[in-house]
C-alpha atoms as a PDB file:
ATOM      1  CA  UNK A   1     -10.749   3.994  30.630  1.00  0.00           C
ATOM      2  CA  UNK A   2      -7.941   3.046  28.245  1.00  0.00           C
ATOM      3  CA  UNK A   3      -9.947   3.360  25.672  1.00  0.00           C
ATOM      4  CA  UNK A   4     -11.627   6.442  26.341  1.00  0.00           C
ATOM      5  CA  UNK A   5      -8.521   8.095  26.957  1.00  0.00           C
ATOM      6  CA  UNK A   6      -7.389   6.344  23.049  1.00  0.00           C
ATOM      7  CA  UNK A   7     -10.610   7.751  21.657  1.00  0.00           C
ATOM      8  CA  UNK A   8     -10.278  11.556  23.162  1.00  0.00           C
ATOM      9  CA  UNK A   9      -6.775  11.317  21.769  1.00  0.00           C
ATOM     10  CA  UNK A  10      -7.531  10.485  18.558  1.00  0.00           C
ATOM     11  CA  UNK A  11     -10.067  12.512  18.309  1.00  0.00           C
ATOM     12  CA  UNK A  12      -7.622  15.527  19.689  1.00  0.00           C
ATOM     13  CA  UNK A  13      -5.534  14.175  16.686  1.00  0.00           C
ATOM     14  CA  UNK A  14      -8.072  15.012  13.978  1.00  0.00           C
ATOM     15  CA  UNK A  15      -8.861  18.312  15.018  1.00  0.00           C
ATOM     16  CA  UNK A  16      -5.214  19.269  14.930  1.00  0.00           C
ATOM     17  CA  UNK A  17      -5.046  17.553  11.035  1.00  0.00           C
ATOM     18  CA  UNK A  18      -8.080  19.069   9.580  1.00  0.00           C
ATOM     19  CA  UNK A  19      -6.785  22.651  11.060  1.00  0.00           C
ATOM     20  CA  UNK A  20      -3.815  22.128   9.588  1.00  0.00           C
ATOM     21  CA  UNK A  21      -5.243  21.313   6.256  1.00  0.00           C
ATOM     22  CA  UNK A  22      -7.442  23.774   6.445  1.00  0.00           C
ATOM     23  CA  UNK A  23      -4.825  26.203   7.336  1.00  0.00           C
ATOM     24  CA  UNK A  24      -2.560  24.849   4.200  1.00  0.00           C
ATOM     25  CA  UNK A  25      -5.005  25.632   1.706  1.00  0.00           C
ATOM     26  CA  UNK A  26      -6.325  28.698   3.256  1.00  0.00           C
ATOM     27  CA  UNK A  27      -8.022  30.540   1.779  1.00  0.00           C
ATOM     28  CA  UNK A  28      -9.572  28.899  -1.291  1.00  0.00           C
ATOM     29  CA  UNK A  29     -11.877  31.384  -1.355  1.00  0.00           C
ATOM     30  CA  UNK A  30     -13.257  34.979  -1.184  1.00  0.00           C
ATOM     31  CA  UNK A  31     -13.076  35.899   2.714  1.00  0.00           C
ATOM     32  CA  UNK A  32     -16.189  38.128   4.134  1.00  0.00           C
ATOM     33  CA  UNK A  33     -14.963  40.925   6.407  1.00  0.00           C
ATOM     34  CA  UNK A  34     -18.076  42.059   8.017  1.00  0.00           C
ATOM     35  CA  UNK A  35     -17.688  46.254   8.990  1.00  0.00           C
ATOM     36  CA  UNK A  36     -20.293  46.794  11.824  1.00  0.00           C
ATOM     37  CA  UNK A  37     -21.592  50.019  10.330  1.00  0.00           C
ATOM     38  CA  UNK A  38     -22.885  52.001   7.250  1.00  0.00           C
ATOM     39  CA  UNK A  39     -20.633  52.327   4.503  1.00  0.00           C
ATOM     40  CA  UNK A  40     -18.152  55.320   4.836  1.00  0.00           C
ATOM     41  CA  UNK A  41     -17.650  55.782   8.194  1.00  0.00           C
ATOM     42  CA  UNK A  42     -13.975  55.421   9.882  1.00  0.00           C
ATOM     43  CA  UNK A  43     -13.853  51.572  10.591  1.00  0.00           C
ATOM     44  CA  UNK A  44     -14.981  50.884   6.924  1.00  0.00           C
ATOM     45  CA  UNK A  45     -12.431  53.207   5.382  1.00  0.00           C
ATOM     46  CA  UNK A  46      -9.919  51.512   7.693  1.00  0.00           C
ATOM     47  CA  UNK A  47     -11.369  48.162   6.793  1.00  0.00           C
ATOM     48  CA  UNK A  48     -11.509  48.680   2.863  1.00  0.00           C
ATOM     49  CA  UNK A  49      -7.718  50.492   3.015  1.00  0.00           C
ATOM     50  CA  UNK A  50      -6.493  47.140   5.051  1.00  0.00           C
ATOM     51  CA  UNK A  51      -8.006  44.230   2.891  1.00  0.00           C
ATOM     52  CA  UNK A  52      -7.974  45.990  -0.530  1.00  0.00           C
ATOM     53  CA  UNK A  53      -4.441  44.079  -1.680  1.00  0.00           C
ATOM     54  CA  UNK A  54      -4.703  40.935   0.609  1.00  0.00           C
ATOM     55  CA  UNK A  55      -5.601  39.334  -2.753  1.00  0.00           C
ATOM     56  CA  UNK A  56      -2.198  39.711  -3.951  1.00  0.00           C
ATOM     57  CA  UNK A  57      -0.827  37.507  -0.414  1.00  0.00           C
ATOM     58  CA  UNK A  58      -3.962  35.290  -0.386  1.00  0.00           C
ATOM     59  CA  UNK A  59      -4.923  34.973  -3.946  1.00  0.00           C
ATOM     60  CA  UNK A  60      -8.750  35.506  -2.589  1.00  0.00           C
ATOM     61  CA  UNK A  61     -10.320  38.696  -2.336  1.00  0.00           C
ATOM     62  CA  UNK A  62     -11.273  40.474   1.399  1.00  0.00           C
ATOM     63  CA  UNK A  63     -14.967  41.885   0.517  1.00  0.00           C
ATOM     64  CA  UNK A  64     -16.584  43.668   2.934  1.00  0.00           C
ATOM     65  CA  UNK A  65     -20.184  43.622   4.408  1.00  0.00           C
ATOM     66  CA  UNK A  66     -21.610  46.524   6.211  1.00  0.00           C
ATOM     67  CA  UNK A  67     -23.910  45.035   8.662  1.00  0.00           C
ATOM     68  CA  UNK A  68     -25.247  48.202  10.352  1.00  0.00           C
ATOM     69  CA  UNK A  69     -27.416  48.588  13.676  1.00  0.00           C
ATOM     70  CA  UNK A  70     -27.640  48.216  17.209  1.00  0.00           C
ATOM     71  CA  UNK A  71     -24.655  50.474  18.629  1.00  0.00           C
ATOM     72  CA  UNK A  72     -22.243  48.138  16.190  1.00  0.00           C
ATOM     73  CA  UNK A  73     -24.241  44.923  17.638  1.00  0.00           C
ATOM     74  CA  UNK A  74     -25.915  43.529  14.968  1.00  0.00           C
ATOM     75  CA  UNK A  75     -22.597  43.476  12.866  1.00  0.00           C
ATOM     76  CA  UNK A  76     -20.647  42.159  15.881  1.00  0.00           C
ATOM     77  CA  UNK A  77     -23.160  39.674  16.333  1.00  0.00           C
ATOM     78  CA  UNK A  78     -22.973  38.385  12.997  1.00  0.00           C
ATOM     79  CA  UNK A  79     -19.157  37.799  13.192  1.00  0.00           C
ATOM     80  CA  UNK A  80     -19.986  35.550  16.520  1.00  0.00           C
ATOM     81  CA  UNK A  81     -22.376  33.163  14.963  1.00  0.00           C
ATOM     82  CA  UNK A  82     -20.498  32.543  12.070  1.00  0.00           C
ATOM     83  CA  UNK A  83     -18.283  29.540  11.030  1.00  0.00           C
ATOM     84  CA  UNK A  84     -15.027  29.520  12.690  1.00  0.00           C
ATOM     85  CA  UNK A  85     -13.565  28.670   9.659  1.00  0.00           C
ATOM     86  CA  UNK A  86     -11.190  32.225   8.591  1.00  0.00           C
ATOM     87  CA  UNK A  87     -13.781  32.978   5.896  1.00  0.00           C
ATOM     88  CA  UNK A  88     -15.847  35.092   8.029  1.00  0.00           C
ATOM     89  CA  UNK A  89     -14.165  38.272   9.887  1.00  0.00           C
ATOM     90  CA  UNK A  90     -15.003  41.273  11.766  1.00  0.00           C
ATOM     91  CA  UNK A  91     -13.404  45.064  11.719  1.00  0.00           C
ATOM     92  CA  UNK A  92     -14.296  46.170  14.985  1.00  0.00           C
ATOM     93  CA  UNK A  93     -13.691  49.681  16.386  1.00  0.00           C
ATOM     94  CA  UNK A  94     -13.970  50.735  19.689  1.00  0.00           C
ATOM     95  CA  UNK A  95     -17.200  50.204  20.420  1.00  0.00           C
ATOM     96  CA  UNK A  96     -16.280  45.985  21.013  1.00  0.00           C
ATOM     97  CA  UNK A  97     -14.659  47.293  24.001  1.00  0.00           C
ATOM     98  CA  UNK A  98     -17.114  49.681  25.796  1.00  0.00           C
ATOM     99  CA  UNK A  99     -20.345  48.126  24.336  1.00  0.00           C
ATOM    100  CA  UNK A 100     -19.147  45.362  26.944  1.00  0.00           C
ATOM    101  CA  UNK A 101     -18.993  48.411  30.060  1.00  0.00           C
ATOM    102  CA  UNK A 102     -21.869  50.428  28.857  1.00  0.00           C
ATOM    103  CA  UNK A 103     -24.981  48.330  27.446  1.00  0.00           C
ATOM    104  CA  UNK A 104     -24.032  44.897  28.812  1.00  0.00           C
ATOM    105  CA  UNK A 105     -27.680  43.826  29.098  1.00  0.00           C
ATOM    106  CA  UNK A 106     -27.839  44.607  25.297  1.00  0.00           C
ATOM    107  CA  UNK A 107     -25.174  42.142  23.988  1.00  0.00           C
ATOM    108  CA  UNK A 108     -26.251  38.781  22.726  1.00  0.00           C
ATOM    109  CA  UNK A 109     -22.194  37.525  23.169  1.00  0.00           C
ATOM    110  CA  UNK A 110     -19.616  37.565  24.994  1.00  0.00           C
ATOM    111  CA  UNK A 111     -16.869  39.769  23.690  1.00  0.00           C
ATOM    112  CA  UNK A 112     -13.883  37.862  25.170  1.00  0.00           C
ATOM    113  CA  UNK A 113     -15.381  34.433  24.951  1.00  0.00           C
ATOM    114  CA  UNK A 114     -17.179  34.463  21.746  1.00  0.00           C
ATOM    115  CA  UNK A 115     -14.222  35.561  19.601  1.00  0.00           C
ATOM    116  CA  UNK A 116     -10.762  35.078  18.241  1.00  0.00           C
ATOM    117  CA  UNK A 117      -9.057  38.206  18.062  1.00  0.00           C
ATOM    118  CA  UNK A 118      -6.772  38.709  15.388  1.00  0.00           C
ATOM    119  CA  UNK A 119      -4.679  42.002  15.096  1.00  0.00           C
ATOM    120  CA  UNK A 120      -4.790  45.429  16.619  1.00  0.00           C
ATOM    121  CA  UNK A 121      -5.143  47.119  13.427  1.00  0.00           C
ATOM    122  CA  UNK A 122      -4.474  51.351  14.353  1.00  0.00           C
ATOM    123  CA  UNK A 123      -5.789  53.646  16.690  1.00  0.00           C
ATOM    124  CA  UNK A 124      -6.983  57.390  16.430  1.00  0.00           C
ATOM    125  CA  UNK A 125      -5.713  60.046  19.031  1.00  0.00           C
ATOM    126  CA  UNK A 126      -9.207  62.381  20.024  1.00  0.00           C
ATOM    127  CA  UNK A 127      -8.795  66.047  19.635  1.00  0.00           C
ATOM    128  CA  UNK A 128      -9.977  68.403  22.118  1.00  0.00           C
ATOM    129  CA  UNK A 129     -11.789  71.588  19.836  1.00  0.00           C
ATOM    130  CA  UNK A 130     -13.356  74.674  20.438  1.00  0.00           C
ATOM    131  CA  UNK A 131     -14.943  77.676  18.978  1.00  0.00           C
ATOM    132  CA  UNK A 132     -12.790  80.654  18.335  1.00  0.00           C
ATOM    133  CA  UNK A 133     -15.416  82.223  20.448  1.00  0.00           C
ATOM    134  CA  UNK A 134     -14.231  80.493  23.281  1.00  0.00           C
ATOM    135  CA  UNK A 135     -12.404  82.919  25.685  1.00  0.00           C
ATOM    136  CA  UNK A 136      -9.564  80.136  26.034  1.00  0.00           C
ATOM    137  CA  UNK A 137      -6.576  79.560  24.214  1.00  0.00           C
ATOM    138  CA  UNK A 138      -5.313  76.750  26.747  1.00  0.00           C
ATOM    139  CA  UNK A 139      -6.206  73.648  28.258  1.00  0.00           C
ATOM    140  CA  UNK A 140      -5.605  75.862  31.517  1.00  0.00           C
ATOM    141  CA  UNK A 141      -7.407  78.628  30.317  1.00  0.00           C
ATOM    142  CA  UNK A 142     -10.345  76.150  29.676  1.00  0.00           C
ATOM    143  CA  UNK A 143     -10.531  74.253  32.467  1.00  0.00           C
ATOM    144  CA  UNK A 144     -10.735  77.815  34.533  1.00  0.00           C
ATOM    145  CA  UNK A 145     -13.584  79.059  32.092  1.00  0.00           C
ATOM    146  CA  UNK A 146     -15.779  76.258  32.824  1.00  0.00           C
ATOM    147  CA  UNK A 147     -15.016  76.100  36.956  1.00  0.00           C
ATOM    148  CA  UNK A 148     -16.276  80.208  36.472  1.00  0.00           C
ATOM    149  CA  UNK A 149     -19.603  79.106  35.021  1.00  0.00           C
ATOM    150  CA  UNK A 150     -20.543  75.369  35.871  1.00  0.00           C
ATOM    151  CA  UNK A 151     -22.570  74.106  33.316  1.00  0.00           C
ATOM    152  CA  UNK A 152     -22.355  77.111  31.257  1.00  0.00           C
ATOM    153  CA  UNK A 153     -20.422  75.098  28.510  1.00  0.00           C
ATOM    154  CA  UNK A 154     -21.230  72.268  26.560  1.00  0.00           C
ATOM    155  CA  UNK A 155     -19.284  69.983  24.355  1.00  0.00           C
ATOM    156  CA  UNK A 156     -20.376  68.325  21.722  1.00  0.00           C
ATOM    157  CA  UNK A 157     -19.498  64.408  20.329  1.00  0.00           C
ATOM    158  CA  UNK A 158     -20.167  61.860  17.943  1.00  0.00           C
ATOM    159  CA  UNK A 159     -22.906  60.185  20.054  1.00  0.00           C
ATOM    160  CA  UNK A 160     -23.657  58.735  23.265  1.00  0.00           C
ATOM    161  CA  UNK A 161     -21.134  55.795  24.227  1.00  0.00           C
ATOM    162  CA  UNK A 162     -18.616  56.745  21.543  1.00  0.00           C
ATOM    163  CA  UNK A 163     -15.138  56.993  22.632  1.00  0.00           C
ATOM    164  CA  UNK A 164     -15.547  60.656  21.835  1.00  0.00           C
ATOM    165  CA  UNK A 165     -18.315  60.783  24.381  1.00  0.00           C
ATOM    166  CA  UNK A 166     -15.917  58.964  26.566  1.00  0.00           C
ATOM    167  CA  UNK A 167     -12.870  61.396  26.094  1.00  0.00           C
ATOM    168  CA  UNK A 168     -15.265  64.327  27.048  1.00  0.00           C
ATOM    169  CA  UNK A 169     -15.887  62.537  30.289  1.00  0.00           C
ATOM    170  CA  UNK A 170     -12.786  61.684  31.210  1.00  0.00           C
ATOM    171  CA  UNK A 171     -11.815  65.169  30.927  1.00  0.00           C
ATOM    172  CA  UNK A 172     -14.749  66.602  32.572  1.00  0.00           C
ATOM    173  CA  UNK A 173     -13.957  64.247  35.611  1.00  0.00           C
ATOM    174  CA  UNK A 174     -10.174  64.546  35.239  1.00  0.00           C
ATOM    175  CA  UNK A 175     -10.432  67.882  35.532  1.00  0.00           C
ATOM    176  CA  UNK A 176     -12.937  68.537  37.912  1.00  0.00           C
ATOM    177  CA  UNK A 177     -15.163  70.577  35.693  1.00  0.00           C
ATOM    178  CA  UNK A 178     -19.610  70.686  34.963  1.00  0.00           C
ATOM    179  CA  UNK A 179     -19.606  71.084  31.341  1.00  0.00           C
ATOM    180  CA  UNK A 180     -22.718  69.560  29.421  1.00  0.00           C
ATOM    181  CA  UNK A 181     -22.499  66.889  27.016  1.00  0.00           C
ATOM    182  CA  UNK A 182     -24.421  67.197  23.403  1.00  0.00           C
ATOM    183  CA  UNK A 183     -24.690  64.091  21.246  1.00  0.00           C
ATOM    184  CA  UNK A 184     -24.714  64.217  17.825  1.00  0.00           C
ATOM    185  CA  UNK A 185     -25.569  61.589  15.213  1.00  0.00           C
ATOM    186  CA  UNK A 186     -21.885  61.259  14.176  1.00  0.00           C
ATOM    187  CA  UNK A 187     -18.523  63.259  14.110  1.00  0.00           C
ATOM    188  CA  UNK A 188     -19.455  65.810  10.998  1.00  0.00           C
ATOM    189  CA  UNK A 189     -22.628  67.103  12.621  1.00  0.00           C
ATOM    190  CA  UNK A 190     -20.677  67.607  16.022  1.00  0.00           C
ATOM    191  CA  UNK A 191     -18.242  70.032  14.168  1.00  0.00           C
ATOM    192  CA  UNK A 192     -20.449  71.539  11.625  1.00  0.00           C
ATOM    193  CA  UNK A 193     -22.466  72.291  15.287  1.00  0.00           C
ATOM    194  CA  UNK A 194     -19.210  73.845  16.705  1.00  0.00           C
ATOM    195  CA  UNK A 195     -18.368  75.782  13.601  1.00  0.00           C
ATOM    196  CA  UNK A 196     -21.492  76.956  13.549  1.00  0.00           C
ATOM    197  CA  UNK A 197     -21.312  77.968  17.428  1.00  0.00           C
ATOM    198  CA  UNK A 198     -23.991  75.783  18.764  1.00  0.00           C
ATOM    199  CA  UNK A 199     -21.469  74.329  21.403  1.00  0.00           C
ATOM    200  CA  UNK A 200     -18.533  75.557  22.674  1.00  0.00           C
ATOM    201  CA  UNK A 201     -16.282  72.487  22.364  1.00  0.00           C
ATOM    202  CA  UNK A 202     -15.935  69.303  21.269  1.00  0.00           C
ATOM    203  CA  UNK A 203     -13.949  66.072  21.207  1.00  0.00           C
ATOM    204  CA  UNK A 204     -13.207  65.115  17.753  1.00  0.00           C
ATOM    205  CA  UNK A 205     -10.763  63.380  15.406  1.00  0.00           C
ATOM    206  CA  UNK A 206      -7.679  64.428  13.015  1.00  0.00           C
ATOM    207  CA  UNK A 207      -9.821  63.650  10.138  1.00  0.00           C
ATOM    208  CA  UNK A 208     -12.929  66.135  10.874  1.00  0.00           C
ATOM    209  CA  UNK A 209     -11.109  68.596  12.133  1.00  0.00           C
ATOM    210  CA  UNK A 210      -8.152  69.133  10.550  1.00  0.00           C
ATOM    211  CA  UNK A 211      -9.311  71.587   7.659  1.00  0.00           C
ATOM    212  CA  UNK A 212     -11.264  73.942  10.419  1.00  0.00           C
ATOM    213  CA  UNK A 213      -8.343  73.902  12.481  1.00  0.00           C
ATOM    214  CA  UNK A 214      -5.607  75.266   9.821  1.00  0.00           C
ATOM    215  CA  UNK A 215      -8.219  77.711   8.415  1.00  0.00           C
ATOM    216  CA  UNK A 216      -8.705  79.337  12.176  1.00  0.00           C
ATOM    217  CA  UNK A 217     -12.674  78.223  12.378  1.00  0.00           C
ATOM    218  CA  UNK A 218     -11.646  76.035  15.214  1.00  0.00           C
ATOM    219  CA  UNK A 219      -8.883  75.736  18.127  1.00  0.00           C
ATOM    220  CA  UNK A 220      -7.458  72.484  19.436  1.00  0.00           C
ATOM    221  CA  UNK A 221      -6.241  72.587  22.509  1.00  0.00           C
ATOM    222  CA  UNK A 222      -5.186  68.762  23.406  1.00  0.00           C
ATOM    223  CA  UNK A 223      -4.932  65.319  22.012  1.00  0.00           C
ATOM    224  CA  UNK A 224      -4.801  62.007  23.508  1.00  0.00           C
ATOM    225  CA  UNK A 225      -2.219  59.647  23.407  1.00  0.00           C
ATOM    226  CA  UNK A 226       1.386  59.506  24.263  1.00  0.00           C
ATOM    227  CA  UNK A 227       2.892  61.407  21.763  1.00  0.00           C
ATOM    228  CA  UNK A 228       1.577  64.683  19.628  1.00  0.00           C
ATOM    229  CA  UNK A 229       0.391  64.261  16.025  1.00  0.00           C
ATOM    230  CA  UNK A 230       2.701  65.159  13.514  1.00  0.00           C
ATOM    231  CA  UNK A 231      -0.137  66.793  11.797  1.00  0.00           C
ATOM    232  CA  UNK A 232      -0.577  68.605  14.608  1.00  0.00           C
ATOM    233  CA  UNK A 233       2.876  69.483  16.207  1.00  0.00           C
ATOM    234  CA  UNK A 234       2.024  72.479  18.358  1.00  0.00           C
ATOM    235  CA  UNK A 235      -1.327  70.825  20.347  1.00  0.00           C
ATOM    236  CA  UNK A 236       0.163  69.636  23.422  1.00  0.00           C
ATOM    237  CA  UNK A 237      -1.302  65.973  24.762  1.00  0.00           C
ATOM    238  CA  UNK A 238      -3.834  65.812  27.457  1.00  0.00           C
ATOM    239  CA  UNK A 239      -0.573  63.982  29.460  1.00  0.00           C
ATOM    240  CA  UNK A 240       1.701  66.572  28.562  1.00  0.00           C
ATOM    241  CA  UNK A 241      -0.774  68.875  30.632  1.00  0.00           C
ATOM    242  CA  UNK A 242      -1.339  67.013  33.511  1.00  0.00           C
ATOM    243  CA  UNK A 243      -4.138  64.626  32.238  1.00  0.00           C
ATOM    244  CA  UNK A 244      -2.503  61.587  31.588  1.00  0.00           C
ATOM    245  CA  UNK A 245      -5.993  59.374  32.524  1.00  0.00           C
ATOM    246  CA  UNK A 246      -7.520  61.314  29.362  1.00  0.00           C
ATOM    247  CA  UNK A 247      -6.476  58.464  27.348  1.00  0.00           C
ATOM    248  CA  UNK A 248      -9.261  57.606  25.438  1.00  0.00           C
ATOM    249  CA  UNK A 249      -9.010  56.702  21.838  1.00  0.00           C
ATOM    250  CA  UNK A 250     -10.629  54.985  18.862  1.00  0.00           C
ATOM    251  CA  UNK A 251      -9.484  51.780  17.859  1.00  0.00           C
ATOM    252  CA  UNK A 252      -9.631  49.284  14.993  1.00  0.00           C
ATOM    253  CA  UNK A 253      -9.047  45.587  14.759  1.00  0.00           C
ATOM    254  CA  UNK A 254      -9.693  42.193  13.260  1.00  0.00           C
ATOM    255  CA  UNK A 255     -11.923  39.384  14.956  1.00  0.00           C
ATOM    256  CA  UNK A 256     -12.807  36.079  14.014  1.00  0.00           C
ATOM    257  CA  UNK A 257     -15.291  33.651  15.205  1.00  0.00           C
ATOM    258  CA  UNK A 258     -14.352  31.811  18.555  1.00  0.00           C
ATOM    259  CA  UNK A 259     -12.638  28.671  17.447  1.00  0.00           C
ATOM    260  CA  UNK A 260     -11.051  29.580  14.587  1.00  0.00           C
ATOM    261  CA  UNK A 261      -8.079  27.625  14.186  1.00  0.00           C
ATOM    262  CA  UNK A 262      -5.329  28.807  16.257  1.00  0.00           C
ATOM    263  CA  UNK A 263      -2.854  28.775  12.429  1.00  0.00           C
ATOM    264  CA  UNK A 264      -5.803  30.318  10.160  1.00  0.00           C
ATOM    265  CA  UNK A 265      -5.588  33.377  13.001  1.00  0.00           C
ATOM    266  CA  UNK A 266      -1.927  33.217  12.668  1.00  0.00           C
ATOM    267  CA  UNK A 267      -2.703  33.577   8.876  1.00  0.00           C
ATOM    268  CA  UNK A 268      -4.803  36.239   8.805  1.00  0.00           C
ATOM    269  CA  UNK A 269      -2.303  38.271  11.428  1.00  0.00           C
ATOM    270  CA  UNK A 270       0.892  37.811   9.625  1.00  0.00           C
ATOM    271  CA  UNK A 271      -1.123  39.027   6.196  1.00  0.00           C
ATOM    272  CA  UNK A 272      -2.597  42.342   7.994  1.00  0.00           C
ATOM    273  CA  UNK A 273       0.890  42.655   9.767  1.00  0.00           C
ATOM    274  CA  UNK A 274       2.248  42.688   5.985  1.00  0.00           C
ATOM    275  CA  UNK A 275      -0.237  45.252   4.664  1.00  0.00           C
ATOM    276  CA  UNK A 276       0.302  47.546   7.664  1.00  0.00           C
ATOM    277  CA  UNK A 277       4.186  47.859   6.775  1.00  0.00           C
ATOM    278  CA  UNK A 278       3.313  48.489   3.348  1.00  0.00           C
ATOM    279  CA  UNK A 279       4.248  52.091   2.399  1.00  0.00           C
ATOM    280  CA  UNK A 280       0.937  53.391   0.491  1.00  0.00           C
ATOM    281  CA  UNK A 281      -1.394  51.901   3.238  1.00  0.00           C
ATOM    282  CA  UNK A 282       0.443  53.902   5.914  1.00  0.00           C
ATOM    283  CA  UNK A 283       0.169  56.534   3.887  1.00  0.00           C
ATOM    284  CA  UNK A 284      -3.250  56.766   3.629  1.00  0.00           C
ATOM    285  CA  UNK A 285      -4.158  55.810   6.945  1.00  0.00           C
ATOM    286  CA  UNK A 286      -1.745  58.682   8.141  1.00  0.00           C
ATOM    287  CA  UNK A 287      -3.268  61.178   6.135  1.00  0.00           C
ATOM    288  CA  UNK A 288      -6.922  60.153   7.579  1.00  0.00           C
ATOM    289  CA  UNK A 289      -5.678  60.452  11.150  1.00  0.00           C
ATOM    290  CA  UNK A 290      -5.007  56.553  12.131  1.00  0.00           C
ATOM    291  CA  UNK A 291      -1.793  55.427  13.664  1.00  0.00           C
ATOM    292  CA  UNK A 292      -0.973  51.813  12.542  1.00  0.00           C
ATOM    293  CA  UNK A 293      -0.355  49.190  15.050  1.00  0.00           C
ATOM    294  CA  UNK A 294      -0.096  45.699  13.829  1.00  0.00           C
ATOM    295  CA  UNK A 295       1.205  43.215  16.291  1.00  0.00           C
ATOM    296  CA  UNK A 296       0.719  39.588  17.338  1.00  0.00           C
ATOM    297  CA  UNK A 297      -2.898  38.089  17.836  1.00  0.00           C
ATOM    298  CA  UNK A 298      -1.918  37.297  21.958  1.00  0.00           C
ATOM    299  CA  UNK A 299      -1.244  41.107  22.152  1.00  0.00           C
ATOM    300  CA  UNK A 300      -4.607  42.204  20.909  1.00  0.00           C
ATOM    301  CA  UNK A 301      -6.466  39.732  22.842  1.00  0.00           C
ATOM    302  CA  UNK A 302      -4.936  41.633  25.795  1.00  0.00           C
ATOM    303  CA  UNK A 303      -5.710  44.966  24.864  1.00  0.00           C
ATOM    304  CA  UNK A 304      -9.269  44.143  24.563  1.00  0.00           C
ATOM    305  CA  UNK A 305      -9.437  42.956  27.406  1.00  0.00           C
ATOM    306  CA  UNK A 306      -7.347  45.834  29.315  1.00  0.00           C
ATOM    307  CA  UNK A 307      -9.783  48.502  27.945  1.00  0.00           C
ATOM    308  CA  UNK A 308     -13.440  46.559  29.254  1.00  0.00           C
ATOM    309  CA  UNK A 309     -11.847  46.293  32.028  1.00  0.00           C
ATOM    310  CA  UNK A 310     -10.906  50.281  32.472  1.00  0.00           C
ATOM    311  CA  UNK A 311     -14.424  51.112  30.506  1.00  0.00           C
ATOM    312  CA  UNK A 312     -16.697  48.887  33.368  1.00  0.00           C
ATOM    313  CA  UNK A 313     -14.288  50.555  36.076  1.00  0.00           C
ATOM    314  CA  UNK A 314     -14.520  54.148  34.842  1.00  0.00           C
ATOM    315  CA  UNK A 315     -17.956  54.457  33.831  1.00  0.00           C
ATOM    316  CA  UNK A 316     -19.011  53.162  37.204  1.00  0.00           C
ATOM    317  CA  UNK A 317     -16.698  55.812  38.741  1.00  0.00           C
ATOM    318  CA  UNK A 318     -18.416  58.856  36.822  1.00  0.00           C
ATOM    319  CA  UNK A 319     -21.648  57.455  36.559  1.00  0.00           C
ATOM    320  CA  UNK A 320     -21.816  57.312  33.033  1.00  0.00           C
ATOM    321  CA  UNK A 321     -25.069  55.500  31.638  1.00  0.00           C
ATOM    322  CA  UNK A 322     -26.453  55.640  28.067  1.00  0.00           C
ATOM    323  CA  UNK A 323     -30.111  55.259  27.187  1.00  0.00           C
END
C-alpha cells in the first residue's frame, strides 16, 4: 500500500516536471492553429489577425490549417485527437457551442470534456436588416407587420444552425411572431438575397452589412448585445426594445487538446491576451465588426459551457431542429 501510494506519487511528480519543462521551452516550434472552415470566412480572418505577430512573443510562427466540413466538425475533431502538447490549437466560433444543442448525435467528442479551452477571443453583435421595401422603420413597426400577415415574411440567414439562424429564432419566439426562415449558404448570399428583395429581412453581421446600410439599400433595425455599435450609433439593441433574451451572437476562441498542460494553456492565454491589447489588432478587428474579449482560460471554459447549456434549453423550447 505504501508503496503504491510512493509509486502514484512519484509518478504525479513526473508529470508535473516534464509539464514544466515543456512549458519552459515552449514553443520550440511552429504551432498549428487549425480554423474549422474554408479560408476567408470570419473565424479565419479572426484567426490569421490574432496569431499573425505571436512570432514576435513566441519566437515560433502560429500557421493556420483550414480543416473544412461537417458543420465545423471535421476541424473540431481534428483539434480533439491531437497531441496535448500546445503545438496543436483550434479557433472555434460559435458553432463549438450549439453543434453540442443542435446535432449532438453528429459529434464524435465531447465539447467540454475533450478540450482545454484557452481564451475567449471576441464576439460579433447580429444585426437585424431589412429591405427598404419593408413597410417598417421600427422594431415595433416590424413586429406588428408580421402579426398582420403570419407567415407572410421571411428572413433570411447564413445557414441552418448558425447563430444567425439562431438570432432569427429567438426573435421570432421572443416576439411572438410566424415569419419564415430562408437559409443561405453563408452571410453574402443572405444579403445579396435581401438587396435584391428575395426576403424581407435578415439577421446579419457589421461586416456584410455595413456598406448597404449607409448607402440606404438596407435598414437595421436592432442589434444584439448589451451595448450599441459604435459603427452603428442610432440602431437601438434588441434589449433596449424589450428583447433582452435576443442575445445571440457569434463568438471566437482558442482550444487546445484535453490535457494540455495546465502552464502551456496559461502560455498560450497570456500571449493572445497580449495581442488583443495591441492597438493595430483592435483596430482591425473593430473595423470588421468583432468586439475583443480576452480574459483568463477558467472564464472561457465557463462561457462555453453557459451557452450549450442555454442552446440545448432553447432549442428544445422552440423546437428548433436542423436536418
Amino acid at each position: 500500500m505504501y508503496r503504491s501510494i510512493q509509486k502514484a506519487a512519484l509518478g504525479l511528480a513526473l508529470a508535473c516536471s516534464a509539464a514544466a519543462a515543456l512549458a519552459a521551452g515552449y514553443p520550440e516550434r511552429p504551432v498549428r492553429t487549425i480554423v474549422p472552415y474554408a479560408p476567408g470566412g470570419a473565424s479565419d480572418v479572426v484567426a490569421r489577425v490574432v496569431t499573425k505577430d505571436m512570432e514576435k512573443s513566441f519566437g515560433q510562427p502560429f500557421v493556420v490549417d483550414n480543416r473544412p466540413g461537417g458543420g465545423a466538425i471535421i476541424g473540431t475533431g481534428t483539434v480533439a485527437n491531437a497531441a496535448p502538447d500546445g503545438y496543436t490549437i483550434g479557433a472555434m466560433d460559435s458553432a463549438f457551442v450549439i453543434n453540442p444543442a443542435l446535432v449532438p448525435d453528429r459529434i464524435p467528442y465531447d465539447t467540454q470534456k475533450d478540450f482545454a479551452p484557452v481564451i475567449l477571443l471576441a464576439k460579433m453583435p447580429i444585426i437585424l436588416a431589412v429591405n427598404p421595401s419593408v413597410k417598417a422603420n421600427s422594431l415595433k413597426e416590424l413586429i406588428a407587420l408580421a402579426k398582420s400577415k403570419p407567415g407572410g415574411l421571411n428572413y433570411g440567414s447564413a445557414g441552418n444552425g448558425s447563430p444567425l439562424h439562431l438570432a432569427g429564432e429567438q426573435f421570432k419566439y421572443a416576439a411572438g411572431i410566424d415569419v419564415v426562415h430562408v437559409p443561405y449558404k453563408g452571410g453574402a448570399p443572405s444579403i445579396a438575397a435581401l438587396v435584391a428583395g428575395e426576403t424581407q429581412m435578415a439577421m446579419t453581421v457589421l461586416s456584410t452589412c455595413q456598406s448597404y446600410v449607409k448607402s440606404g439599400r438596407l435598414k437595421a433595425l436592432a442589434v444584439t448585445g448589451s451595448t450599441r455599435l459604435p459603427e452603428m450609433p442610432d440602431v437601438p439593441t434588441f434589449a433596449e426594445l424589450g428583447y433582452p433574451s435576443v442575445d445571440s451572437f457569434v463568438s471566437f476562441g482558442i482550444v487546445a487538446p484535453k490535457g494540455t498542460p495546465d502552464n502551456v494553456v496559461a502560455t498560450l492565454n497570456d500571449g493572445f491576451n497580449r495581442q488583443l491589447k495591441d492597438a493595430q489588432v483592435q483596430k482591425q478587428l473593430n473595423e470588421l465588426g468583432f468586439q475583443p474579449i480576452g480574459g483568463t482560460a477558467a472564464s472561457y471554459k465557463e462561457f462555453v459551457s453557459a451557452e450549450i447549456a442555454k442552446w440545448i434549453k432553447f432549442t428544445k423550447l422552440a423546437n428548433i431542429k436542423v436536418d
